[in-house]
C-alpha atoms as a PDB file:
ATOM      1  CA  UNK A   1       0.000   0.000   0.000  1.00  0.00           C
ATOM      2  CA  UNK A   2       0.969   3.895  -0.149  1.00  0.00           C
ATOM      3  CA  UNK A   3       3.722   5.863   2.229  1.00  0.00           C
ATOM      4  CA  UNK A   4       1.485   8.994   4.057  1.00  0.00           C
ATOM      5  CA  UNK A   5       3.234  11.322   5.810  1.00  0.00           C
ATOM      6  CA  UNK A   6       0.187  13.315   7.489  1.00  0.00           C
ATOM      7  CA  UNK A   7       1.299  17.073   8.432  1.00  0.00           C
ATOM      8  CA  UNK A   8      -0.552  18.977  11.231  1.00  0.00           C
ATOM      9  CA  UNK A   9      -1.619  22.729  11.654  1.00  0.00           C
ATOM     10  CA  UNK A  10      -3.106  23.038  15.202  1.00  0.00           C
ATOM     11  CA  UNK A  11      -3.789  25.441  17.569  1.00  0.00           C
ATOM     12  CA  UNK A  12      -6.055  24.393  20.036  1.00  0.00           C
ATOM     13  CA  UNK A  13      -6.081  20.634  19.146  1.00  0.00           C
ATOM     14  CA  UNK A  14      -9.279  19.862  16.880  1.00  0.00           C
ATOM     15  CA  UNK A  15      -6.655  19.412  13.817  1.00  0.00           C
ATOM     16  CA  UNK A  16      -4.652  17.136  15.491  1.00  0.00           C
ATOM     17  CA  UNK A  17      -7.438  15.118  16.347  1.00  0.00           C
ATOM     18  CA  UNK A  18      -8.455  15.059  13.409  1.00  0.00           C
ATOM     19  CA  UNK A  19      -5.409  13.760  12.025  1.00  0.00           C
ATOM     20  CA  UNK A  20      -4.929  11.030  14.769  1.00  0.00           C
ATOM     21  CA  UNK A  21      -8.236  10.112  13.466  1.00  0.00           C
ATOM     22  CA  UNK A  22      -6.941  10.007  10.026  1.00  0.00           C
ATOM     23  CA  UNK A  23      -3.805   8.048  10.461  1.00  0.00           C
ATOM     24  CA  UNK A  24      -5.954   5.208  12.785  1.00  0.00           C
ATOM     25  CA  UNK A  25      -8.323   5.150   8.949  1.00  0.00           C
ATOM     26  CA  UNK A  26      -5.119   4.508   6.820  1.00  0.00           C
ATOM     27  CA  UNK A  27      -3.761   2.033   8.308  1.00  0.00           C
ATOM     28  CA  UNK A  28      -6.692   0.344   8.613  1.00  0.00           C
ATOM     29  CA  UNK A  29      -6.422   0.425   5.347  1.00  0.00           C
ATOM     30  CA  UNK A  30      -2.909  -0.929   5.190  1.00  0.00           C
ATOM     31  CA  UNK A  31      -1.392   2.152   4.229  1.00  0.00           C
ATOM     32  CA  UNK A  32       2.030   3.466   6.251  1.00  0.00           C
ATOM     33  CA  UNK A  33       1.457   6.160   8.031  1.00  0.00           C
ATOM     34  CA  UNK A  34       3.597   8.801  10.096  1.00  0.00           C
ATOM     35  CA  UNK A  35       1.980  11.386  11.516  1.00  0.00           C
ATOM     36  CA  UNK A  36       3.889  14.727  11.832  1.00  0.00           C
ATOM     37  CA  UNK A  37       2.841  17.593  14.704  1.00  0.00           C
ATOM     38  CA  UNK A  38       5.585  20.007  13.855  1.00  0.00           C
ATOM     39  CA  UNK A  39       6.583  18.459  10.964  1.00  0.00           C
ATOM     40  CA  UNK A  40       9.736  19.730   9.108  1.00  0.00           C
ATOM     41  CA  UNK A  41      11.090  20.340   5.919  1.00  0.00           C
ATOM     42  CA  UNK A  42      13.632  17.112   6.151  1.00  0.00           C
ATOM     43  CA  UNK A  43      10.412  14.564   6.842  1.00  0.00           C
ATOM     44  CA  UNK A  44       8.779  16.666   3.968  1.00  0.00           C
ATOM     45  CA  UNK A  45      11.043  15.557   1.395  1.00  0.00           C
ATOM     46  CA  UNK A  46      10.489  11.955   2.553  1.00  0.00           C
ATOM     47  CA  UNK A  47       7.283  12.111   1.310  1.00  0.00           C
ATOM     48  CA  UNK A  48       7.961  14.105  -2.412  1.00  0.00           C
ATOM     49  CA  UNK A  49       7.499  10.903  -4.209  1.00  0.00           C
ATOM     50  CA  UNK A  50       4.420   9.294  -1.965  1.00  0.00           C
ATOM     51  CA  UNK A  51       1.026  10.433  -0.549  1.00  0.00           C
ATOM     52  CA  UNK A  52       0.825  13.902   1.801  1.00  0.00           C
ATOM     53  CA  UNK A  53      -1.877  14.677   3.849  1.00  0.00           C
ATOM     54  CA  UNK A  54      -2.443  18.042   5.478  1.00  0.00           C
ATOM     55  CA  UNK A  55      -4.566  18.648   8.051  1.00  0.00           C
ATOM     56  CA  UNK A  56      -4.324  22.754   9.245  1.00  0.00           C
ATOM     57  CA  UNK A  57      -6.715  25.021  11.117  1.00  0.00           C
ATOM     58  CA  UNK A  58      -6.222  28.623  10.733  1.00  0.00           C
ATOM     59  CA  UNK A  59      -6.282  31.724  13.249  1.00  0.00           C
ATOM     60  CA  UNK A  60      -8.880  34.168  13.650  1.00  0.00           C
ATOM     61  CA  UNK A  61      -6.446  36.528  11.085  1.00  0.00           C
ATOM     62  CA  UNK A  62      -6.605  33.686   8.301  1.00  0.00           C
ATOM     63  CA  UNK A  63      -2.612  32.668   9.341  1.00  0.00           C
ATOM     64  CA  UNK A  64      -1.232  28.871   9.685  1.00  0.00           C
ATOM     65  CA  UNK A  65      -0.477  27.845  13.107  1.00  0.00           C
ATOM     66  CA  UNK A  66       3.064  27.930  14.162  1.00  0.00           C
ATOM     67  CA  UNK A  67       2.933  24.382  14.398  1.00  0.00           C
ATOM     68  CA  UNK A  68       2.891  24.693  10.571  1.00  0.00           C
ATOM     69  CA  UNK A  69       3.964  27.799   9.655  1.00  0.00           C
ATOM     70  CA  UNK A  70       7.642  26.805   9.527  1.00  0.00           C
ATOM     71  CA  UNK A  71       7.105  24.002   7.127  1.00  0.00           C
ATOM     72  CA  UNK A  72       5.050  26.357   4.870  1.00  0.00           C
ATOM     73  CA  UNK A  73       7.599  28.694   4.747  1.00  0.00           C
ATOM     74  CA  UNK A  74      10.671  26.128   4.196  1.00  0.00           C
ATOM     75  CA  UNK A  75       8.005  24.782   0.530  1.00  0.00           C
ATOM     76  CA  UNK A  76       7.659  28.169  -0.142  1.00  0.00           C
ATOM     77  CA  UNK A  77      11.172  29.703  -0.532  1.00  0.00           C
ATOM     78  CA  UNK A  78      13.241  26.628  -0.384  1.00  0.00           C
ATOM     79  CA  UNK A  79      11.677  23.655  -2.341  1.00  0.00           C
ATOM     80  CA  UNK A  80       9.757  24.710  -5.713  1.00  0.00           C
ATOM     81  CA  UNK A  81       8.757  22.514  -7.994  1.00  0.00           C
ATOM     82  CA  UNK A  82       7.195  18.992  -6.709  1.00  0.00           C
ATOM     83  CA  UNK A  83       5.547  17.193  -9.230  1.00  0.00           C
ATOM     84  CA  UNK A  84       5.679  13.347  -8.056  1.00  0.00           C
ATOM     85  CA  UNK A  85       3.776  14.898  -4.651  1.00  0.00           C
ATOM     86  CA  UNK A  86       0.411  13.195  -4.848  1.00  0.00           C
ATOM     87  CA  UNK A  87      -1.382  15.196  -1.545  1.00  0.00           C
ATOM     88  CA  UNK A  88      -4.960  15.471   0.237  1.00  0.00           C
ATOM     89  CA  UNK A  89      -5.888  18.592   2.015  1.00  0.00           C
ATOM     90  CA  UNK A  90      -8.042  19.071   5.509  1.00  0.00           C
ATOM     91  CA  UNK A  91      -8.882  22.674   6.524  1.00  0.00           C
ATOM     92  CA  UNK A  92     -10.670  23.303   9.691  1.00  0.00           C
ATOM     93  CA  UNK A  93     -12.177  26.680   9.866  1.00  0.00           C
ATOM     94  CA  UNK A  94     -14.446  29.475  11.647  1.00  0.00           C
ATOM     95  CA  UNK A  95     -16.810  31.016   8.905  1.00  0.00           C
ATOM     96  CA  UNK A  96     -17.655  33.772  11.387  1.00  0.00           C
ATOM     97  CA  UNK A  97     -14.039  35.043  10.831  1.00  0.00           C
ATOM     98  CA  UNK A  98     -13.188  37.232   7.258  1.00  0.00           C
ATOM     99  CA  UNK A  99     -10.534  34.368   6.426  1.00  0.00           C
ATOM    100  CA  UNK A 100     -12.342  31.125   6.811  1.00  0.00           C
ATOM    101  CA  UNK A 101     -10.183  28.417   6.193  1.00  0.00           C
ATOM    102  CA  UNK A 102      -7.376  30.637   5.133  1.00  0.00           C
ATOM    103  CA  UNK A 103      -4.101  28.445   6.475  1.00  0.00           C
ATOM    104  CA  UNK A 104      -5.666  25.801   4.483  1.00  0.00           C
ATOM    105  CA  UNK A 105      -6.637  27.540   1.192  1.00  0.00           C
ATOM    106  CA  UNK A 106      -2.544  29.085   1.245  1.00  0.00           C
ATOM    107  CA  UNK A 107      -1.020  25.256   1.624  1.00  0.00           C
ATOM    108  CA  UNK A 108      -4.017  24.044  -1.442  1.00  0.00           C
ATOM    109  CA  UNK A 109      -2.617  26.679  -3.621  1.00  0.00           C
ATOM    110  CA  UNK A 110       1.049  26.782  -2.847  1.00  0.00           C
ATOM    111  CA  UNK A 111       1.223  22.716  -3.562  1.00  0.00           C
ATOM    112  CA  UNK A 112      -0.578  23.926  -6.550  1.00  0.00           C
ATOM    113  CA  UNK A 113       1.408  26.526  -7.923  1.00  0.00           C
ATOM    114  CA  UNK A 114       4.500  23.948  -7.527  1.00  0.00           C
ATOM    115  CA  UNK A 115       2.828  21.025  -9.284  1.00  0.00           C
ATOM    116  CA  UNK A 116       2.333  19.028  -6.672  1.00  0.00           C
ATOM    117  CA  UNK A 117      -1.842  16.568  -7.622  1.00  0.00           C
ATOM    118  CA  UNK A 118      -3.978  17.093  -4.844  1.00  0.00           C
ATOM    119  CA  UNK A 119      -6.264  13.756  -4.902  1.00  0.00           C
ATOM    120  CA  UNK A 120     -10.099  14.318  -3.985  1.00  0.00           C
ATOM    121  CA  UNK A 121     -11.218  17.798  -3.080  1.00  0.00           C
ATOM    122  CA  UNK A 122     -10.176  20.027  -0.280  1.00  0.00           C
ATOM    123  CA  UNK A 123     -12.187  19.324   2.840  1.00  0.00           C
ATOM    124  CA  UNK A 124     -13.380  22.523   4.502  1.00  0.00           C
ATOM    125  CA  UNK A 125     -15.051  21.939   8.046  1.00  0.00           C
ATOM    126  CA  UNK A 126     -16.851  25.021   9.886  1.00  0.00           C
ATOM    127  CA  UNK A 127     -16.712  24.792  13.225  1.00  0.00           C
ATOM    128  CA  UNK A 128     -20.064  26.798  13.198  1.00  0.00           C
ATOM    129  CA  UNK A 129     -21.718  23.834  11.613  1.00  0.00           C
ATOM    130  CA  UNK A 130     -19.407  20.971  13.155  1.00  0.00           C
ATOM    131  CA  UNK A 131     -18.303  21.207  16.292  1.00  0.00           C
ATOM    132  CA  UNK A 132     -16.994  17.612  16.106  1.00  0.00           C
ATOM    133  CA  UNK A 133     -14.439  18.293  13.101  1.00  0.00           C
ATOM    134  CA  UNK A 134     -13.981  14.346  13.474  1.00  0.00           C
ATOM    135  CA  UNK A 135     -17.610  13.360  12.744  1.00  0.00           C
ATOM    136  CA  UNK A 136     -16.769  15.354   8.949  1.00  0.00           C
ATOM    137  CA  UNK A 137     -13.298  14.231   8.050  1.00  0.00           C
ATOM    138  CA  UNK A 138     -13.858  10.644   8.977  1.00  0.00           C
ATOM    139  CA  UNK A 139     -16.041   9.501   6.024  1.00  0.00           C
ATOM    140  CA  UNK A 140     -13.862  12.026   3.402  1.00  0.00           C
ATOM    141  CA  UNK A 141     -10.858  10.401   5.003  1.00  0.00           C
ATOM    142  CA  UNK A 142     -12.064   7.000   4.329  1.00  0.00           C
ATOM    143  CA  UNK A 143     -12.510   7.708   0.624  1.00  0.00           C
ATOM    144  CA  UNK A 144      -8.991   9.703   0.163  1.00  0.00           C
ATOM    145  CA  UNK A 145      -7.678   6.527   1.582  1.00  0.00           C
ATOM    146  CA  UNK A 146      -9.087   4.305  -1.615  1.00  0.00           C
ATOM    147  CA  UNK A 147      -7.452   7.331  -4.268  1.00  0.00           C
ATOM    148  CA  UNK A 148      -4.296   5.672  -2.861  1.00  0.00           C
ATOM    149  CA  UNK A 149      -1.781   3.470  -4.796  1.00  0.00           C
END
């Protein structure tokens, strides 16, 4: 089955449960999975060839955690083009704020702008509507899982 490295954006936790959640589905599945809390730029690259998942709330200003912000950064200036990346995108979100989803929306279209294939569409959850972020990314995680190779 397919290498995941899943990289977290969290602030107050709900992403990173999220993502725990995630990584218990995919290997499940019989994918291998390493999950990433401040993940770097060095476990990045492990995963250039494989399967990425990203799983990022975003501050009241629309900014990535700093549990994130780092590895954003380090893609941004440092790493360019990444075409082999095959990745899947979670964005937890406040739609009473101006920038809902914003941290996640900024990682969608930086991998974008560097070639990277995002597989499935980007999951948005509102915490307005879901206050359970878990009870949304679950099923959408479940069928990201079968895109895999």
């Amino acid at each position: 089955m397919a290498q995941v490295g899943i990289f977290v954006g969290t602030i107050y936790g709900n992403s990173l449960l999220v993502a725990e959640e995630a990584e218990n589905i995919l290997k499940e599945q019989g994918h291998e999975v390493k999950l990433f809390e401040e993940g770097t730029l060095e476990s990045w690259q492990l995963y250039r060839q494989h399967y990425v998942l990203v799983v990022t709330s975003t501050t009241g200003q629309g900014d990535l955690p700093d549990s994130i912000a780092p590895l954003f950064h380090g893609l941004r200036d440092r790493v360019g083009y990444q075409p082999d990346l095959h990745y899947g995108l979670i964005a937890l979100g406040d739609s009473s704020y101006d920038h809902f989803c914003g941290a996640g929306r900024a990682f969608d279209a930086l991998l974008q702008e560097q070639g990277a294939t995002r597989l499935g569409a980007v999951l948005e959850i509102d915490a307005q509507e879901q206050p359970e972020p878990e009870v949304a990314s679950c099923p959408w995680v479940e069928q990201w899982g079968l895109l895999l190779k």
